[in-house]
C-alpha atoms as a PDB file:
ATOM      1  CA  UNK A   1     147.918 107.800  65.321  1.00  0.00           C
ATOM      2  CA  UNK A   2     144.342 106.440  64.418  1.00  0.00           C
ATOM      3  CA  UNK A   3     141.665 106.605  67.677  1.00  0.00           C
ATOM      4  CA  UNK A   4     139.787 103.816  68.129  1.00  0.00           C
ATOM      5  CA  UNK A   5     136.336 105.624  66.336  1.00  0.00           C
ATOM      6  CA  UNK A   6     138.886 106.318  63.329  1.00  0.00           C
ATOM      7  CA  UNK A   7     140.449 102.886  63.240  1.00  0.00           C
ATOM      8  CA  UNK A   8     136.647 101.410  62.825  1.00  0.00           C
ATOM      9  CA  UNK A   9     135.796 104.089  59.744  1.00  0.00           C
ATOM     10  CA  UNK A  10     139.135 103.328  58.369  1.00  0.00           C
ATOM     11  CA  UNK A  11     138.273  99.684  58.280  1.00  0.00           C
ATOM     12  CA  UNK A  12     134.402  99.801  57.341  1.00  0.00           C
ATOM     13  CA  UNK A  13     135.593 102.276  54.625  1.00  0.00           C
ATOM     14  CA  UNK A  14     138.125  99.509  52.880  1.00  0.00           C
ATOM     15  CA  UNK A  15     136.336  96.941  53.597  1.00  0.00           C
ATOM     16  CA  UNK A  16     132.848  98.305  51.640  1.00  0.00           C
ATOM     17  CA  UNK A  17     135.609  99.096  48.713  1.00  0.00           C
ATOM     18  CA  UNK A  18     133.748  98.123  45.550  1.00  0.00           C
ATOM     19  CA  UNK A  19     135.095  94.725  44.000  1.00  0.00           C
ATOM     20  CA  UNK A  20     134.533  93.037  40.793  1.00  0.00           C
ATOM     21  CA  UNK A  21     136.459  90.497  38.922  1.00  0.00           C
ATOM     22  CA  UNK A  22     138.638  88.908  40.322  1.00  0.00           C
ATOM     23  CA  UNK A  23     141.069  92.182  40.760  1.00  0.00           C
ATOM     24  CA  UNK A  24     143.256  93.040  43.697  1.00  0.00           C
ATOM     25  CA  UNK A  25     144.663  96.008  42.642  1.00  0.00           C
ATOM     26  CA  UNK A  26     142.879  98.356  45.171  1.00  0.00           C
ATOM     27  CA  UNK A  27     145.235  96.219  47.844  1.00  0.00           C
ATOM     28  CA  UNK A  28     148.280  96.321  45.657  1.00  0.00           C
ATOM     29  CA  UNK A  29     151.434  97.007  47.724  1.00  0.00           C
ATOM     30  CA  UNK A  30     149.705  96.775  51.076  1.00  0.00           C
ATOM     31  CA  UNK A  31     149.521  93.336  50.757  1.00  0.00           C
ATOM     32  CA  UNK A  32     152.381  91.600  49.054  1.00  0.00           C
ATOM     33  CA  UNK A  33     153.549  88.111  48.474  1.00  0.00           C
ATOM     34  CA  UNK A  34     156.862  86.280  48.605  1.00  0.00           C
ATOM     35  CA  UNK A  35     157.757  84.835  44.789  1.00  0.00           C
ATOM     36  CA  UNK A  36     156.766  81.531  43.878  1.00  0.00           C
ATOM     37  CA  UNK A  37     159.664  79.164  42.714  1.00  0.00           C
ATOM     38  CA  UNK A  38     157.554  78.194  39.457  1.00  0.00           C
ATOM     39  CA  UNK A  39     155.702  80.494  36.875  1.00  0.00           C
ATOM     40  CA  UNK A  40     152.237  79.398  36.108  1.00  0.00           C
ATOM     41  CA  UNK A  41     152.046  82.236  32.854  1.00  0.00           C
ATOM     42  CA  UNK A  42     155.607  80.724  31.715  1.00  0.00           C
ATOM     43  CA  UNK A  43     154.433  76.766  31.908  1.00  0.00           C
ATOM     44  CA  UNK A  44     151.140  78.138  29.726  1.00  0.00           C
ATOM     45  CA  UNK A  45     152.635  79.669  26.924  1.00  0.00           C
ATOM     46  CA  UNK A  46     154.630  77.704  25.249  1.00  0.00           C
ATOM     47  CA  UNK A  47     151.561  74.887  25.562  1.00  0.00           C
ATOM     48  CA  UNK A  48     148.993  77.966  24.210  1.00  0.00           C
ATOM     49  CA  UNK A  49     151.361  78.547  21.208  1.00  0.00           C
ATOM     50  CA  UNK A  50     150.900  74.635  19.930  1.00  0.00           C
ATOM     51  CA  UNK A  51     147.042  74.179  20.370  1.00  0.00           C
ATOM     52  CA  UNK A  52     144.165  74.620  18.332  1.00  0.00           C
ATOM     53  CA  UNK A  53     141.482  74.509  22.190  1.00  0.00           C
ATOM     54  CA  UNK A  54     141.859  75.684  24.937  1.00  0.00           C
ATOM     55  CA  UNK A  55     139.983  76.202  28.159  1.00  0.00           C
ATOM     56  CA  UNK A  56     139.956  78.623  30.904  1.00  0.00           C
ATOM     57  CA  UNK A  57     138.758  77.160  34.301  1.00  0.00           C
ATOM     58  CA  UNK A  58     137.143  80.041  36.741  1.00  0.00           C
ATOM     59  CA  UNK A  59     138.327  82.566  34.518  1.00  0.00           C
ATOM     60  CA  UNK A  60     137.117  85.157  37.305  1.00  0.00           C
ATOM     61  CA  UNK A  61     136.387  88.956  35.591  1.00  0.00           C
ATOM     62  CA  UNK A  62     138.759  87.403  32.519  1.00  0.00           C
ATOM     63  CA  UNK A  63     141.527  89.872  33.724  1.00  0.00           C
ATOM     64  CA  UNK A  64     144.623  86.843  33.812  1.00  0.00           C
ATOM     65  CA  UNK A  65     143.339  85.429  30.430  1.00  0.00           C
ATOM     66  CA  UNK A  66     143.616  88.999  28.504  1.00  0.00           C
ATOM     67  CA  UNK A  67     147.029  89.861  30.112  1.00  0.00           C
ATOM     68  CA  UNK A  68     148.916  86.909  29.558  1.00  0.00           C
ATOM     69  CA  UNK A  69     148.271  84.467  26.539  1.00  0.00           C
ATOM     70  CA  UNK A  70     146.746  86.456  23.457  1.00  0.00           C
ATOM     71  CA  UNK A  71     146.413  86.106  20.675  1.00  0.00           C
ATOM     72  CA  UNK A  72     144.161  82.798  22.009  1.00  0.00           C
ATOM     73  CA  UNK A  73     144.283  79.788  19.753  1.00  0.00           C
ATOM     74  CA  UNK A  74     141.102  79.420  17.834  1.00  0.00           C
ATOM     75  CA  UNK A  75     138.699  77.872  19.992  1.00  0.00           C
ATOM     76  CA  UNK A  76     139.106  79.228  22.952  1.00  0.00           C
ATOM     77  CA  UNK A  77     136.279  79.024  25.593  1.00  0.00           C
ATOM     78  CA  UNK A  78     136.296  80.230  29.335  1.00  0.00           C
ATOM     79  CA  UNK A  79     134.581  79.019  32.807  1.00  0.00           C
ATOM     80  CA  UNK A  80     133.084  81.007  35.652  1.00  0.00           C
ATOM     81  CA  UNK A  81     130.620  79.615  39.059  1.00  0.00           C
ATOM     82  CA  UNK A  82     130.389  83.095  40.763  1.00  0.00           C
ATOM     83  CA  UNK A  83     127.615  84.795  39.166  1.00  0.00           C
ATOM     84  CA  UNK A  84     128.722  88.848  39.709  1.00  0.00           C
ATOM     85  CA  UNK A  85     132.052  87.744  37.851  1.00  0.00           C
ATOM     86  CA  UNK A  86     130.300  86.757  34.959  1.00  0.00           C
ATOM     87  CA  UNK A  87     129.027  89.636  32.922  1.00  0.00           C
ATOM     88  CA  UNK A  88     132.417  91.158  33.772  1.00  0.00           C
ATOM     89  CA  UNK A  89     134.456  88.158  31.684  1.00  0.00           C
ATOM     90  CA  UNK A  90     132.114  88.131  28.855  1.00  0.00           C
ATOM     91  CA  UNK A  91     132.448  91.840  28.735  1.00  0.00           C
ATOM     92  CA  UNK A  92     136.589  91.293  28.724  1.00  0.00           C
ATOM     93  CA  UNK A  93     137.020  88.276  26.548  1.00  0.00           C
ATOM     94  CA  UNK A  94     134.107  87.466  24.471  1.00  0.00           C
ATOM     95  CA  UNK A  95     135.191  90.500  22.025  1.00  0.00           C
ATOM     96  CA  UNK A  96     138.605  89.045  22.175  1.00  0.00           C
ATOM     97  CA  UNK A  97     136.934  85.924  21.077  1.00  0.00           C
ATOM     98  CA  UNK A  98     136.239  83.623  23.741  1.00  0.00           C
ATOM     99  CA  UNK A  99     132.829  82.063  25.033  1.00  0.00           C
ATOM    100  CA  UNK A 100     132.383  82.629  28.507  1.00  0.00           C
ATOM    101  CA  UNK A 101     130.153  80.028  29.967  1.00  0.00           C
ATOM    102  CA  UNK A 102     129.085  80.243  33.548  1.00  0.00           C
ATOM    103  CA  UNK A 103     128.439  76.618  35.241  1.00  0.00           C
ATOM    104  CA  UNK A 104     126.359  75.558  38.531  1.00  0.00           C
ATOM    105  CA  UNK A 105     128.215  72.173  38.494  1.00  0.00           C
ATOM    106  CA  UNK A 106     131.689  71.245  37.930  1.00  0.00           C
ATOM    107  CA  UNK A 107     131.078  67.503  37.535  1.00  0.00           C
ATOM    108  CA  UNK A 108     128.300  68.734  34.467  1.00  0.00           C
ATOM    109  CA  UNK A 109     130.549  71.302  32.031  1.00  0.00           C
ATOM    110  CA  UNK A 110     129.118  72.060  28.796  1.00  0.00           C
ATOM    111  CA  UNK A 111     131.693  71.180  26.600  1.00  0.00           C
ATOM    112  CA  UNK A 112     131.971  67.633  24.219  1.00  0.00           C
ATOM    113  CA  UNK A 113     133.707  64.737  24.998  1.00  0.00           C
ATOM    114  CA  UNK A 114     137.697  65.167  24.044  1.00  0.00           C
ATOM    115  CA  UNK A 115     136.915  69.162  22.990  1.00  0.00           C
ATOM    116  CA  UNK A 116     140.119  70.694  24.280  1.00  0.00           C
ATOM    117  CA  UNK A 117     143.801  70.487  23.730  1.00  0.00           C
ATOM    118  CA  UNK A 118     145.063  72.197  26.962  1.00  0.00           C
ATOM    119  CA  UNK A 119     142.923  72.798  30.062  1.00  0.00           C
ATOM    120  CA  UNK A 120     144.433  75.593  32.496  1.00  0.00           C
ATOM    121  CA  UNK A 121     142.581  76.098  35.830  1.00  0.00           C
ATOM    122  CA  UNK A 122     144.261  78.918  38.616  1.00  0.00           C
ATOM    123  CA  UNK A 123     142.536  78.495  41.892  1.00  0.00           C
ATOM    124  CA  UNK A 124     139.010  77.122  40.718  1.00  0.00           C
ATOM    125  CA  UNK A 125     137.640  73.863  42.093  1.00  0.00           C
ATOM    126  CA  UNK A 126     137.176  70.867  39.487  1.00  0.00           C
ATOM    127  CA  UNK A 127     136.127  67.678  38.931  1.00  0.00           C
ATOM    128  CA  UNK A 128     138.857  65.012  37.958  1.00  0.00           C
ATOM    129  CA  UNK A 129     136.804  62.831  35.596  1.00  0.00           C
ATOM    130  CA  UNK A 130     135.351  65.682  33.836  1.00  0.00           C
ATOM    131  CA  UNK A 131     138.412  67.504  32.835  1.00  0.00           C
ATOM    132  CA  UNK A 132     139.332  63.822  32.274  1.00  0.00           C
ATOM    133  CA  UNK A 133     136.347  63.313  29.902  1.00  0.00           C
ATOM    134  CA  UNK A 134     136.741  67.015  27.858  1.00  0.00           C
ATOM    135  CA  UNK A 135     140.302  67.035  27.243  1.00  0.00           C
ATOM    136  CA  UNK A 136     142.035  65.313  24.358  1.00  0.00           C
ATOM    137  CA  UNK A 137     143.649  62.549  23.887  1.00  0.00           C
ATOM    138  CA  UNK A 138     147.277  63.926  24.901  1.00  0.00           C
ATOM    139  CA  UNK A 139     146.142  67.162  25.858  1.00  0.00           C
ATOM    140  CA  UNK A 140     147.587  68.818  29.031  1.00  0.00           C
ATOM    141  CA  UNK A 141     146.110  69.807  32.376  1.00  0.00           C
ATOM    142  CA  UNK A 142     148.225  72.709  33.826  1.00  0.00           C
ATOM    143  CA  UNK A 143     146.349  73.105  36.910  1.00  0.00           C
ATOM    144  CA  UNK A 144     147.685  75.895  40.072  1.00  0.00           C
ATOM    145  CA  UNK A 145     146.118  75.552  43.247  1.00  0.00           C
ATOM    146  CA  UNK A 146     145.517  76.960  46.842  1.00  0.00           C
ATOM    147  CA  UNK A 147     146.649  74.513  49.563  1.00  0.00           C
ATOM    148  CA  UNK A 148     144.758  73.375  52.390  1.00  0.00           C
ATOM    149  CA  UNK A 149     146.607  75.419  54.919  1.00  0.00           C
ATOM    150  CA  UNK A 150     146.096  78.595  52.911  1.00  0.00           C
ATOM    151  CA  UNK A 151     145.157  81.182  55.111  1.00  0.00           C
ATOM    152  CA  UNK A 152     145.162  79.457  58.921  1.00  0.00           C
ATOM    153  CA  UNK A 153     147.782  81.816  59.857  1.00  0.00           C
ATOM    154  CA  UNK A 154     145.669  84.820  59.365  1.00  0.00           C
ATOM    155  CA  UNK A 155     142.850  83.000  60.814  1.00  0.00           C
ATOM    156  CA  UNK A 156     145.031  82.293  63.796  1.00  0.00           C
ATOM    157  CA  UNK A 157     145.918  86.197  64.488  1.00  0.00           C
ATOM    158  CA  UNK A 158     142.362  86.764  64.331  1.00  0.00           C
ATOM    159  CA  UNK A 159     141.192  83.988  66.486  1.00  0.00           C
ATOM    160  CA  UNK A 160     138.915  82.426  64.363  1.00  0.00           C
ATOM    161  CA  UNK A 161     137.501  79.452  63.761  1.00  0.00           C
ATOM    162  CA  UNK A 162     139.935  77.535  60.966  1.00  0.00           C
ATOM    163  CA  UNK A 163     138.540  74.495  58.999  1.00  0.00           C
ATOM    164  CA  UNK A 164     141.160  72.361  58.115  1.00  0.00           C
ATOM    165  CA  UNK A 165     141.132  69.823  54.854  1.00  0.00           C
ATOM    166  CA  UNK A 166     143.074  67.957  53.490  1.00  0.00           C
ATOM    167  CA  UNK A 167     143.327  69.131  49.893  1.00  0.00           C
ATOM    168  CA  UNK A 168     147.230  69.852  49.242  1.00  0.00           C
ATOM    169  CA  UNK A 169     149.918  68.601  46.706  1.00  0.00           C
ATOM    170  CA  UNK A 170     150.195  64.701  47.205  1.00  0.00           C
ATOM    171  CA  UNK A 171     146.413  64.062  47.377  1.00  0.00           C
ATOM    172  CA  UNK A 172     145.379  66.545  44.288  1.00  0.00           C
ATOM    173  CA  UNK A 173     148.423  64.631  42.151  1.00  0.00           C
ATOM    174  CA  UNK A 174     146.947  60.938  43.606  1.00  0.00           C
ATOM    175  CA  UNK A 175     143.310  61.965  42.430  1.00  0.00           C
ATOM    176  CA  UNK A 176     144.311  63.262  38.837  1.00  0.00           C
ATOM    177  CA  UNK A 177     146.867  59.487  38.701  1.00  0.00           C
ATOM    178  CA  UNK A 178     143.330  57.622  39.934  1.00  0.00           C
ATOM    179  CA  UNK A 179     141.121  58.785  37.162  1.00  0.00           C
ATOM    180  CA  UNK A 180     143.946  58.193  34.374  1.00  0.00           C
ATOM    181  CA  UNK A 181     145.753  60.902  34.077  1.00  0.00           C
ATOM    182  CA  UNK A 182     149.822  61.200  33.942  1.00  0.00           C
ATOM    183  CA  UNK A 183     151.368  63.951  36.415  1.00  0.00           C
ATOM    184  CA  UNK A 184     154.265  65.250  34.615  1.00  0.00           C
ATOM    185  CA  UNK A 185     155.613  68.116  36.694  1.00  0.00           C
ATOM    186  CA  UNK A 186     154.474  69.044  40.132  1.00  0.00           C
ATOM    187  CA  UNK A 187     155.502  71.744  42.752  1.00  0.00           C
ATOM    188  CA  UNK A 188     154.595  73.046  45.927  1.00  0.00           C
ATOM    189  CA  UNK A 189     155.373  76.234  48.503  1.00  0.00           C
ATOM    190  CA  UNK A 190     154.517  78.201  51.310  1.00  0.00           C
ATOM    191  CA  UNK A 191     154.715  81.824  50.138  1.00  0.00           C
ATOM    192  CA  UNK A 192     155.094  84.358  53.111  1.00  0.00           C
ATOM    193  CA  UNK A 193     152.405  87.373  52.610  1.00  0.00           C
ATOM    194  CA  UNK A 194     152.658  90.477  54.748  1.00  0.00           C
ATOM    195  CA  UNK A 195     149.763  92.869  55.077  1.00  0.00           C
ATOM    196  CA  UNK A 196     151.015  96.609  55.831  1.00  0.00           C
ATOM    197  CA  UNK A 197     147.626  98.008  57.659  1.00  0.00           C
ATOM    198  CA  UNK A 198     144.485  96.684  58.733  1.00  0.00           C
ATOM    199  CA  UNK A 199     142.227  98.112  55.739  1.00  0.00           C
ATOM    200  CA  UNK A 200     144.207  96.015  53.515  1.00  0.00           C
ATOM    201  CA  UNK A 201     143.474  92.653  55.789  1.00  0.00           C
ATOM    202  CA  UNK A 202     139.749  93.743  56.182  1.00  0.00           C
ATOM    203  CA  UNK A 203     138.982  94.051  52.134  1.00  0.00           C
ATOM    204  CA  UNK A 204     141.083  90.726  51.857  1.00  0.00           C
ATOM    205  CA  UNK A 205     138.596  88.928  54.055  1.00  0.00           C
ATOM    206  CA  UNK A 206     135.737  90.537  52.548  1.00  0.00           C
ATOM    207  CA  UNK A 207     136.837  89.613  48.972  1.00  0.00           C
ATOM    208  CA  UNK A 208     137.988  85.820  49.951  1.00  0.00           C
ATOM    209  CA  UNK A 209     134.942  85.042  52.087  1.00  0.00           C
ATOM    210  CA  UNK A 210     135.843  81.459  52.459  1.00  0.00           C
ATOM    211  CA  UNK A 211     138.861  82.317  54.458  1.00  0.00           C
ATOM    212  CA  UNK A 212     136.813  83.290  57.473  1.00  0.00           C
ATOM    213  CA  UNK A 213     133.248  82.569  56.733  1.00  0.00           C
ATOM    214  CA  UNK A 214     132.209  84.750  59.737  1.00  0.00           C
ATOM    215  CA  UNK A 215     134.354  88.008  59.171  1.00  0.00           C
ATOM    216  CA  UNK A 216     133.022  91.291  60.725  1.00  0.00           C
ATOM    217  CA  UNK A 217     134.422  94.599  61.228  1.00  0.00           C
ATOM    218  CA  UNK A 218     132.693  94.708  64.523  1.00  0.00           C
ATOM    219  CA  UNK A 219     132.987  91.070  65.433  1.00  0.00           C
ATOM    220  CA  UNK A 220     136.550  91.326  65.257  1.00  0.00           C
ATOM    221  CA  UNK A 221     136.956  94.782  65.887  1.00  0.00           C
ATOM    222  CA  UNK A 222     139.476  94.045  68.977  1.00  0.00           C
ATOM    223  CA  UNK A 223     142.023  91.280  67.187  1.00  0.00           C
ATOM    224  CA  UNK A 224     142.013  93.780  64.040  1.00  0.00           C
ATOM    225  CA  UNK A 225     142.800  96.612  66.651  1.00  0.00           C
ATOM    226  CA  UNK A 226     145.353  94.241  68.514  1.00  0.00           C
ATOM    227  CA  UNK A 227     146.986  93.430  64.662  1.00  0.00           C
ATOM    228  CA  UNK A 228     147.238  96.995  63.908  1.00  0.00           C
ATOM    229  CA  UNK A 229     149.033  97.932  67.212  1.00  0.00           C
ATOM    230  CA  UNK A 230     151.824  95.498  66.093  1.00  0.00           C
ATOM    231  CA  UNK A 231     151.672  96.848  62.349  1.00  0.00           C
ATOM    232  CA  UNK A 232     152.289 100.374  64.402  1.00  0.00           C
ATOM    233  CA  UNK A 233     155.393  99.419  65.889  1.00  0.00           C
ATOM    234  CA  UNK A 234     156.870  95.998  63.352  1.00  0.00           C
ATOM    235  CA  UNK A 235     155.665  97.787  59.882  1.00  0.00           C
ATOM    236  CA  UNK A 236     153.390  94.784  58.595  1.00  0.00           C
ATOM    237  CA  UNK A 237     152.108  91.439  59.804  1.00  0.00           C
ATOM    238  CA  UNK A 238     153.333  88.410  58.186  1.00  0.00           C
ATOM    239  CA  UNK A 239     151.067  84.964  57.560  1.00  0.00           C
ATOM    240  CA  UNK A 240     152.193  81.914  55.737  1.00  0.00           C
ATOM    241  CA  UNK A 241     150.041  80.801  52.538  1.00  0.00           C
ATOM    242  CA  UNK A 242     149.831  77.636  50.650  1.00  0.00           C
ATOM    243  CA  UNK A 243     150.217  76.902  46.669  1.00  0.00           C
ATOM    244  CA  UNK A 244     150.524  73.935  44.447  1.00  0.00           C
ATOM    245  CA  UNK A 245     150.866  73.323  40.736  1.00  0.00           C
ATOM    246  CA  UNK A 246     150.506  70.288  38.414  1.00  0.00           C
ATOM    247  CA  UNK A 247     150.959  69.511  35.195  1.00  0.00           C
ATOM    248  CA  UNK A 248     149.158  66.320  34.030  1.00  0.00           C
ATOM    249  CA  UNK A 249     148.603  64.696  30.478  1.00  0.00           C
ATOM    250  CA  UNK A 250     146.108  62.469  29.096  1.00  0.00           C
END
């Protein structure tokens, strides 16, 4: 059994845990998901394989790109807002090819009007007219997103503040219907996660900041202790996320 004292450097250890890209793998099997009943890889490829332009939306560090849909059709160009991921997806992708471009303003991309064939966008916020305005006549928006709800659970155990919104399945396929697009497949779920010790739930809410804008080690030092009593005796703790995909033409 941890003491108190080695409980805290347990948890200031993990969550100081160096973190670039947008990979999870230092958390790998401590913190698992249920399956999703859709693939978003196996709705891309087939689309990647008939297309001449393609974009990447918040590529991250590049990592999902480079693992799943090489060789890239020939234009092939990639997005990023979050500056320290940057450097690491030009670094990944641009020898494989691809321009990275990192943006301030997702109503303002730098692309031309109708420049892309197929638009694919995993967790990144967008702007409906703009994708819209950049993708071709025809082209395809396959777009994955994180529910509303994603995350209140674990805000919940922790007692923390939870914002809530309103951005889920129905409203995200209204939007893309308002500014002219056709949804053409749609799908939603509530994956269970389960986190197996503490460390793993403290580098989580260092790496998604947005989840709990206010997360300490020391601030909540007693609900992480609390959470890792009933890891002690249950084995994990188990929280309830939120995903949604669509698949919208032009």
């Amino acid at each position: 059994m941890f003491s108190k004292d080695e409980l805290m450097e347990f948890m200031i250890h993990e969550y100081e845990h160096p973190f670039t890209g947008w990979d999870f793998s230092h958390i790998r099997d401590r913190m698992v998901s249920s399956p999703l009943p859709w693939s978003y890889p196996s709705k891309i490829l087939p689309r990647i394989r008939r297309v001449k332009s393609l974009l990447d939306m918040g590529t991250g560090g590049g990592e999902f790109l480079a693992t799943n849909f090489q060789p890239f059709p020939k234009h092939t160009c990639a997005t990023e807002a979050y500056l320290p991921n940057v450097p690491v997806a030009k670094q990944r992708l641009e020898p494989l090819g691809v321009k990275v471009f990192q943006i301030e303003d997702e109503s303002n991309l730098p692309f031309k009007d109708e420049e892309f064939e197929l638009i694919i966008n995993q967790h990144e916020s967008y702007d409906p007219k703009e994708v819209f305005r950049i993708l071709k006549k025809d082209g395809e928006f396959v777009n994955k997103q994180v529910g509303g709800e994603n995350d209140k659970d674990l805000a919940d155990l922790l007692g923390a503040h939870f914002e809530e919104n309103d951005w889920h399945l129905e409203f995200a396929s209204q939007e893309l219907e308002e500014f002219g697009f056709t949804v053409l497949e749609k799908y939603e779920a509530f994956p269970i996660v389960r986190f197996f010790d503490v460390g793993a739930i403290a580098y989580y809410c260092k790496i998604i900041p947005w989840a709990i804008p206010d997360f300490s080690i020391e601030k909540y030092k007693e609900k992480l202790f609390e959470l890792h009593e009933i890891i002690m005796v249950k084995g994990f703790i188990e929280v309830r996320d939120s995903r949604f995909m669509i698949i919208a033409k032009k």
